[in-house]
Protein backbone atom coordinates (compact mmCIF):
# COMPACT_ATOMS: atom_id res chain seq x y z
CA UNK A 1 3.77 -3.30 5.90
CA UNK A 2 2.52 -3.81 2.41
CA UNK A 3 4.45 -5.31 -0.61
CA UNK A 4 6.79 -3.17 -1.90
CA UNK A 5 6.98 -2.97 -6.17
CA UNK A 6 9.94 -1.76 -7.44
CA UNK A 7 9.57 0.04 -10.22
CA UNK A 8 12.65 0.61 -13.33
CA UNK A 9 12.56 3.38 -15.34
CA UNK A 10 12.98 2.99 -19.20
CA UNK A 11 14.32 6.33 -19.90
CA UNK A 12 17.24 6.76 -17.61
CA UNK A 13 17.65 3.54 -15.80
CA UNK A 14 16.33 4.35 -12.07
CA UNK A 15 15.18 1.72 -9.82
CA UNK A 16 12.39 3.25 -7.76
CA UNK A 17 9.97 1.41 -4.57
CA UNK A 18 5.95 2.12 -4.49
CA UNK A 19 6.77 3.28 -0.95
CA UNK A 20 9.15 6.13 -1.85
CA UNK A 21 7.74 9.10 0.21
CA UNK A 22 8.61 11.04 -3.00
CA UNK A 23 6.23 8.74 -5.80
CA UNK A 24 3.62 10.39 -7.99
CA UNK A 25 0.67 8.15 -9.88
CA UNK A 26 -0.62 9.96 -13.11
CA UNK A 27 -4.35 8.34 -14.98
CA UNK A 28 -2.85 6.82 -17.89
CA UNK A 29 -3.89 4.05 -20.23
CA UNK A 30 -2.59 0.46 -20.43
CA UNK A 31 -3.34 -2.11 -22.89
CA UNK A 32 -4.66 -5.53 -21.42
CA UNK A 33 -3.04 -7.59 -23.76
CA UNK A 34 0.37 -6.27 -23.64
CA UNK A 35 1.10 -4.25 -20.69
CA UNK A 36 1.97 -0.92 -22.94
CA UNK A 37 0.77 1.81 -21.32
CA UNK A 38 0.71 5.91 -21.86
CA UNK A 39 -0.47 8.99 -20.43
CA UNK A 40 -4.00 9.46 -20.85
CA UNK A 41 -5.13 11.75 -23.40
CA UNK A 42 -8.71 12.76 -24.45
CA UNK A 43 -7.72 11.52 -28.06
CA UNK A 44 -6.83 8.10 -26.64
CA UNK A 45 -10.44 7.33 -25.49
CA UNK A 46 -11.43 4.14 -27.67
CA UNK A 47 -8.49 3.62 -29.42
CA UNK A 48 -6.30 0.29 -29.94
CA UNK A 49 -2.79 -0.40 -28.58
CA UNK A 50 -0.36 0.86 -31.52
CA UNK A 51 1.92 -2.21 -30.44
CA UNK A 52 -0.35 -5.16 -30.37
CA UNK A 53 -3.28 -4.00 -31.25
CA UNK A 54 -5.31 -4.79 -27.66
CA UNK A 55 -7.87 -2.87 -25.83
CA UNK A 56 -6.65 -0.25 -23.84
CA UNK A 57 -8.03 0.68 -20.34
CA UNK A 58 -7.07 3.11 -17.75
CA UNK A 59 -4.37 2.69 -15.15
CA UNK A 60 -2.73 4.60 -12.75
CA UNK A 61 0.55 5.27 -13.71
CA UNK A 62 4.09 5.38 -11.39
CA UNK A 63 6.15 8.31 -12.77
CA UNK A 64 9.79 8.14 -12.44
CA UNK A 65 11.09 9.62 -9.08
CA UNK A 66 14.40 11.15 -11.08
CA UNK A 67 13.53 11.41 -14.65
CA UNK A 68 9.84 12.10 -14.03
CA UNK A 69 9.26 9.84 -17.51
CA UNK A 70 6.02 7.16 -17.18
CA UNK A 71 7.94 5.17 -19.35
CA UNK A 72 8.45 2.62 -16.80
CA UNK A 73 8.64 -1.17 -15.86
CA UNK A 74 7.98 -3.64 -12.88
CA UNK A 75 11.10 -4.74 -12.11
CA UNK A 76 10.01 -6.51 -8.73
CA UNK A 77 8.41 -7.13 -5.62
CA UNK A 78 9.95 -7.51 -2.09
CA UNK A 79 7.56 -8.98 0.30
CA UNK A 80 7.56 -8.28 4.06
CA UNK A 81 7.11 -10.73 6.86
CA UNK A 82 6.41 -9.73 10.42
């Protein structure tokens, strides 16, 4: 079994796993300096992180299994041994 990345959600607080049956990944943008990311919009293409100022590249994104918000955060990783 793979690592498991838990995932919190800044919006409403829910602590989510990357191997929730229920988990949806949307293209988004991250900056490499930072970490900030956002969904990905056409108008994004090329343009700098409004918090640092950093290059942004695209991601995929976790969205929030309750909230459906991308406005979320590592919070984790469990590892599993076998």
């Amino acid at each position: 079994m793979p690592e498991q990345i838990i995932y919190m959600c800044k919006d409403c607080g829910n602590y989510f796993r990357s191997t929730d049956s229920n988990l949806v990944y949307v293209e988004g943008l991250k900056c490499i300096n930072c970490g900030q990311s956002i969904r990905k919009k056409e108008e994004d293409q090329g343009k700098k992180c409004d918090k640092c100022g950093g290059q942004i590249k695209d991601c995929l994104m976790p969205i929030c299994t309750k909230c459906k918000s991308s406005n979320v955060k590592v919070g984790g990783s469990i590892s599993s041994f076998g």
